[in-house]
C-alpha atoms as a PDB file:
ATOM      1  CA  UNK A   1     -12.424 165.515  27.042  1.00  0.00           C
ATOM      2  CA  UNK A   2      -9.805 163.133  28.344  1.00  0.00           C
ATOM      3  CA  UNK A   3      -9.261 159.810  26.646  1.00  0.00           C
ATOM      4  CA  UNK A   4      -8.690 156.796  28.729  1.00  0.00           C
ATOM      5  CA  UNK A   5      -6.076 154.303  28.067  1.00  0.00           C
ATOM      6  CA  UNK A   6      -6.515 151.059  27.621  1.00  0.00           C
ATOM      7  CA  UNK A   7      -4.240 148.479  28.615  1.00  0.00           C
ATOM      8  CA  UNK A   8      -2.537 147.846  25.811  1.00  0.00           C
ATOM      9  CA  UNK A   9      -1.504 151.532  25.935  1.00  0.00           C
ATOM     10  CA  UNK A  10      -0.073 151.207  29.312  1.00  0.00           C
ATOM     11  CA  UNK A  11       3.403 148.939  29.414  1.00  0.00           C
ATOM     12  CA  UNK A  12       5.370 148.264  32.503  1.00  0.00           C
ATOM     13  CA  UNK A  13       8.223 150.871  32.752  1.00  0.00           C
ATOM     14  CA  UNK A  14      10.926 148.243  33.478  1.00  0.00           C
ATOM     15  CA  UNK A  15      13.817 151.009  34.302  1.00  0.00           C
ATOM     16  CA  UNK A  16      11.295 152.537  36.736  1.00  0.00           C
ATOM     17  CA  UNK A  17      11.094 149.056  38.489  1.00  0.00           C
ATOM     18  CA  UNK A  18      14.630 147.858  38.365  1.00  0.00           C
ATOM     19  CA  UNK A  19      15.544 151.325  40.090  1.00  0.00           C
ATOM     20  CA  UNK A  20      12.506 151.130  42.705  1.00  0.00           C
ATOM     21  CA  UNK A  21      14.068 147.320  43.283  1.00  0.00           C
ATOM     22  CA  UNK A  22      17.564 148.856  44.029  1.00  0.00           C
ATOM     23  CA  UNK A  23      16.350 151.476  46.314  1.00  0.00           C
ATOM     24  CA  UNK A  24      14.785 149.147  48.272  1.00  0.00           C
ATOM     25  CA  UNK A  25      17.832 146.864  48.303  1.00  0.00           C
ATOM     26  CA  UNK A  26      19.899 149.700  49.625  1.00  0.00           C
ATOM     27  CA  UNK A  27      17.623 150.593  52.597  1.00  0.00           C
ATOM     28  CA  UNK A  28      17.126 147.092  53.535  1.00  0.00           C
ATOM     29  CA  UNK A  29      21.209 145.931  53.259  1.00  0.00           C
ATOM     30  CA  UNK A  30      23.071 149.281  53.947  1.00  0.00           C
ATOM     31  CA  UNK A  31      26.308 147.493  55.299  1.00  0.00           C
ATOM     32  CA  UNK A  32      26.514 145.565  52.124  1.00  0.00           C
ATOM     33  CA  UNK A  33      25.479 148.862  50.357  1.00  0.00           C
ATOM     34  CA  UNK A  34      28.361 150.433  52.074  1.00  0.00           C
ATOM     35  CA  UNK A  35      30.962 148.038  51.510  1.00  0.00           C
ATOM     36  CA  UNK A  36      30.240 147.491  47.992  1.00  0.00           C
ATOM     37  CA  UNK A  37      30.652 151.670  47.323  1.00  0.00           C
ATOM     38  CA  UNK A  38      33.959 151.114  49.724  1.00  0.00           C
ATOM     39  CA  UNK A  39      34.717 148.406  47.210  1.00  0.00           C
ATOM     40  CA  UNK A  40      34.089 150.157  43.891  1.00  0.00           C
ATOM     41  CA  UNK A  41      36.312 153.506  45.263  1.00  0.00           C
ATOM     42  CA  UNK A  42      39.502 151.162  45.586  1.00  0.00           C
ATOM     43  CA  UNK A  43      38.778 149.488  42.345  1.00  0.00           C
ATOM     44  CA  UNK A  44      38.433 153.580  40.544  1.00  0.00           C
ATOM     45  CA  UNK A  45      41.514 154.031  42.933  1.00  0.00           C
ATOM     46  CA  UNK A  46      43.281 150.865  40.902  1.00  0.00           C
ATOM     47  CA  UNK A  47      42.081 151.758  37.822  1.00  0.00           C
ATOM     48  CA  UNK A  48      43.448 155.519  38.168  1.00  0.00           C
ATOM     49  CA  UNK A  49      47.178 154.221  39.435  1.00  0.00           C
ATOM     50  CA  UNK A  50      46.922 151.703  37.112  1.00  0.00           C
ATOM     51  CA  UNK A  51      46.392 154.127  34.000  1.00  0.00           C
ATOM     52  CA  UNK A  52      49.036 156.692  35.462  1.00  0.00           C
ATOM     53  CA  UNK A  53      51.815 153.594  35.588  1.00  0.00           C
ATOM     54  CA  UNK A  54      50.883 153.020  31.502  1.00  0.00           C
ATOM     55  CA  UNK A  55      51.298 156.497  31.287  1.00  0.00           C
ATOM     56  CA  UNK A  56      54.479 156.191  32.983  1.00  0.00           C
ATOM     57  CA  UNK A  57      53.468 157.889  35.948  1.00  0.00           C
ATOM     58  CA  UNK A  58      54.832 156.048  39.012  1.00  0.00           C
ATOM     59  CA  UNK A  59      56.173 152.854  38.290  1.00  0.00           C
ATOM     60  CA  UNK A  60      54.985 150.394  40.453  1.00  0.00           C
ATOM     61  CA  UNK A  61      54.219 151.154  44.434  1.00  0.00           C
ATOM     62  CA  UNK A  62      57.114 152.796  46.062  1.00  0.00           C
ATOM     63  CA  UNK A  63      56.822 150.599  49.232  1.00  0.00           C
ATOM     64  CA  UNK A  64      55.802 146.837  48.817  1.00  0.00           C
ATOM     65  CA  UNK A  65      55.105 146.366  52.748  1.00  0.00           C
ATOM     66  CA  UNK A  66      52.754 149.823  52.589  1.00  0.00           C
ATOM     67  CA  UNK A  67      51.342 148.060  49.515  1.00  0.00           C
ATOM     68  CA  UNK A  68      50.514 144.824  50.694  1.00  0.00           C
ATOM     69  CA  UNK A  69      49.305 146.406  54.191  1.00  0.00           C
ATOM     70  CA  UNK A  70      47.042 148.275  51.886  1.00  0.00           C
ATOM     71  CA  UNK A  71      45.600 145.053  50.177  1.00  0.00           C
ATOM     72  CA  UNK A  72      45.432 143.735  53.840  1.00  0.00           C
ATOM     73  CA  UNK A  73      43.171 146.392  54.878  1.00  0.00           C
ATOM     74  CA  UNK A  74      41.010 145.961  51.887  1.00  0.00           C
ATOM     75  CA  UNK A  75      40.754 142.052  52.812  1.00  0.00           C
ATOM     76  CA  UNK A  76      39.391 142.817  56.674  1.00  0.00           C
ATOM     77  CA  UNK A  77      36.392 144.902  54.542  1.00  0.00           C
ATOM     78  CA  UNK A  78      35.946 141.863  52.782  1.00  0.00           C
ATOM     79  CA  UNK A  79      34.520 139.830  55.519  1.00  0.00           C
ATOM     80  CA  UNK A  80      32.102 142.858  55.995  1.00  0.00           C
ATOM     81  CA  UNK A  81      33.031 144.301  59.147  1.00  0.00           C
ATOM     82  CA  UNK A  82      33.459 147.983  58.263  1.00  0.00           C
ATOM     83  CA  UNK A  83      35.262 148.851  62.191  1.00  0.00           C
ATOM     84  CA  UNK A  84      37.700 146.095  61.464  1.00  0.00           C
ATOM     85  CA  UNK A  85      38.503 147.558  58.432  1.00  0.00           C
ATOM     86  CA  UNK A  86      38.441 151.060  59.581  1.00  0.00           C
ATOM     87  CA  UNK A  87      40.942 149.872  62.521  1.00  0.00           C
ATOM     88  CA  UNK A  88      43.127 148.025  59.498  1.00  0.00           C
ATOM     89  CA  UNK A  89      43.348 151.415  57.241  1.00  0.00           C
ATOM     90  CA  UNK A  90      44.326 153.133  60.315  1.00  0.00           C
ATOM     91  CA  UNK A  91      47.256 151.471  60.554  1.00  0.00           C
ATOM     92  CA  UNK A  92      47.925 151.661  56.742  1.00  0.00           C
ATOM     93  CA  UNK A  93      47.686 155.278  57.309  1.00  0.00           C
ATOM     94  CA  UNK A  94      50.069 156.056  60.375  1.00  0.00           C
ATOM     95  CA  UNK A  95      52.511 153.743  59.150  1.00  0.00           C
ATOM     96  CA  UNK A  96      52.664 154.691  55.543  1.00  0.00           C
ATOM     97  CA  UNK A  97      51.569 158.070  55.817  1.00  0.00           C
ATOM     98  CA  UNK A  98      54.503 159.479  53.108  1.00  0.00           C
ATOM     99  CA  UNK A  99      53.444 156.758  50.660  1.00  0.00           C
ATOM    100  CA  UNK A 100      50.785 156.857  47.778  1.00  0.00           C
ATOM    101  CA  UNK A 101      49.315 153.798  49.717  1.00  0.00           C
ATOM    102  CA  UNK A 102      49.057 155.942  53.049  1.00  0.00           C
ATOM    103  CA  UNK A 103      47.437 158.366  51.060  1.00  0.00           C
ATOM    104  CA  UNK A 104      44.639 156.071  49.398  1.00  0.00           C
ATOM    105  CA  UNK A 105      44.240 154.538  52.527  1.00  0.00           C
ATOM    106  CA  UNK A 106      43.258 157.720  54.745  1.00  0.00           C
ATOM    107  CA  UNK A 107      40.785 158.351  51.500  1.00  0.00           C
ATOM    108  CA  UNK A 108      39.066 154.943  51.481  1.00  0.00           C
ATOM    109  CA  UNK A 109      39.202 155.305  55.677  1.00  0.00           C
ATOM    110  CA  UNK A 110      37.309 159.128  55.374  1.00  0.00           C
ATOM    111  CA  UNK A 111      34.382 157.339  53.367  1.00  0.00           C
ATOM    112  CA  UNK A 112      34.203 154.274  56.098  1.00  0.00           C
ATOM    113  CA  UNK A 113      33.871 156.811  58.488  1.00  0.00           C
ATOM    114  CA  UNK A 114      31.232 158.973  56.756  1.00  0.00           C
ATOM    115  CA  UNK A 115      29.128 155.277  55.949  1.00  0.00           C
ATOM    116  CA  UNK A 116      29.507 154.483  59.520  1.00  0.00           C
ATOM    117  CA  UNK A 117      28.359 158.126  60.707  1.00  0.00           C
ATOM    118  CA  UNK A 118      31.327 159.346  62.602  1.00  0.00           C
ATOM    119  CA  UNK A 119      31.249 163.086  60.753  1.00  0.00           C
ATOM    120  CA  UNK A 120      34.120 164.252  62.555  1.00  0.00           C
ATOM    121  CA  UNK A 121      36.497 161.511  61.854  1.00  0.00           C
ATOM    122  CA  UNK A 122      35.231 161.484  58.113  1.00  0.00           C
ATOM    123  CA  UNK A 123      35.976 165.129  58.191  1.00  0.00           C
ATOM    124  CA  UNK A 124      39.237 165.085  58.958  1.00  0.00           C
ATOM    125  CA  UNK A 125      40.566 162.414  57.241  1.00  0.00           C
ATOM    126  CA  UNK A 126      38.791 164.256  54.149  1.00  0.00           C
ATOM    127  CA  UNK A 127      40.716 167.516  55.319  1.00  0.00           C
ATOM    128  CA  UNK A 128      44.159 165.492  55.441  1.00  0.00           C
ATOM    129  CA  UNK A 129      43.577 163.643  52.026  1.00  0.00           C
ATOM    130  CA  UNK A 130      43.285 166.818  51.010  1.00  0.00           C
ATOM    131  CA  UNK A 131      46.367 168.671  52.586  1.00  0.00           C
ATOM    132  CA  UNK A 132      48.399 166.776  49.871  1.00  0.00           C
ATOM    133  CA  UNK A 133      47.113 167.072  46.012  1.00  0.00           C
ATOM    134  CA  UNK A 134      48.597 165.490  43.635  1.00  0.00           C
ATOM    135  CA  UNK A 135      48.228 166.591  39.909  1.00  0.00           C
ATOM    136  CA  UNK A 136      45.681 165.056  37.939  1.00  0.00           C
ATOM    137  CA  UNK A 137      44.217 162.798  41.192  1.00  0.00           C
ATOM    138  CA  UNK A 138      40.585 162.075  40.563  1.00  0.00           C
ATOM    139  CA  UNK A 139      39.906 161.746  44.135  1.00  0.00           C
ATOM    140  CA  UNK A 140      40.063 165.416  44.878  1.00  0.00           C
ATOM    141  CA  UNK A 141      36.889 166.358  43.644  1.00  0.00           C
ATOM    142  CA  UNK A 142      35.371 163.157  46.070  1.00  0.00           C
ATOM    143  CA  UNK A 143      37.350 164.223  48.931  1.00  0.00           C
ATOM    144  CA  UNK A 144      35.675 167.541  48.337  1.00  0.00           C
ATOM    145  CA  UNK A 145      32.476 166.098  48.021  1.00  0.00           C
ATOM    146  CA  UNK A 146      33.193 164.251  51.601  1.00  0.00           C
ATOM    147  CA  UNK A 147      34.003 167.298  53.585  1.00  0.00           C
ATOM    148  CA  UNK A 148      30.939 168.986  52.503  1.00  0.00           C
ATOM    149  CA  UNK A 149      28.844 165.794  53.170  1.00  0.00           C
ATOM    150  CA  UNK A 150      30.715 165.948  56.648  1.00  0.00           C
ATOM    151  CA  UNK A 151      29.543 169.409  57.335  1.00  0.00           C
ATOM    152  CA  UNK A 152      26.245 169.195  56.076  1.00  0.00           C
ATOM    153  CA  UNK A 153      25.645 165.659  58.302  1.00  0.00           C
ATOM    154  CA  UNK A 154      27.122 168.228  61.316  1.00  0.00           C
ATOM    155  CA  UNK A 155      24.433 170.985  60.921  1.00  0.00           C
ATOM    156  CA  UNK A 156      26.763 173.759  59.262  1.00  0.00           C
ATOM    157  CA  UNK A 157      25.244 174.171  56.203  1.00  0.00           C
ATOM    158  CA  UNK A 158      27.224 177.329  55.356  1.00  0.00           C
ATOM    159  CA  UNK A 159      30.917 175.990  55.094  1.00  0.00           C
ATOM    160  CA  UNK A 160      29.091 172.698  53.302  1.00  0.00           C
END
């Protein structure tokens, strides 16, 4: 025979709550959601170029102007518009395209296009992040992770 608890015996499960308080954050704000993740990749993006110059990896960016067009584009997110700053990485990306910062730039633009839905786009800016490894990047496995979002978004659940 069962016991019944009394309520002393049941407590609040306060991780439970704080988690079923975020999830209904996300679904109610997804643009600030999305910007925030947007935000938090370029910061892990920092943080990784930032460790591989005390390493003596890559000392300092090889372009200021692709640099600072970079830190542009992550400004126009900042206002929360994600198109604007779609439109702003873009640029970043044709003009730069040989430069670190080009390359960053057409990773943070695949995830604004996978937030704002456009699978194709995501996809191949995932697929041209990609085309160019460097050893040791972090990003990889996320860029990976992207394409096979992409595809699974698009209905082909075999190459995902």
């Amino acid at each position: 025979m069962s016991e019944r608890l009394t309520r002393k015996q049941l407590k609040e499960d306060h991780f439970i709550d704080l988690v079923q308080r975020a999830v209904s954050y996300a679904r109610e704000n997804p643009i600030v959601v999305g910007v925030a993740v947007i935000v938090f990749v370029g910061a892990v993006a920092a943080a990784v170029r930032i460790g591989g110059q005390a390493a003596g990896v890559g000392q300092g960016p090889d372009n200021p102007a692709a640099a600072r067009a970079l830190s542009d584009a992550r400004q126009a997110f900042m206002g929360g518009d994600l198109s604007a700053g779609a439109t702003a990485l873009e640029n970043v990306r044709q003009e730069f395209k040989r430069t670190e910062e080009g390359r960053e730039a057409t990773y943070v633009l695949a995830n604004t296009y996978l937030e704002m839905g456009d699978y194709a786009k995501a996809e191949e800016a995932f697929r041209a992040f990609l085309a160019k490894p460097l050893y040791g990047d972090l990003l990889t496995d996320g860029a990976h992770s992207g394409v096979a979002a992409c595809l699974e978004e698009k209905g082909d659940l075999d190459g995902a």
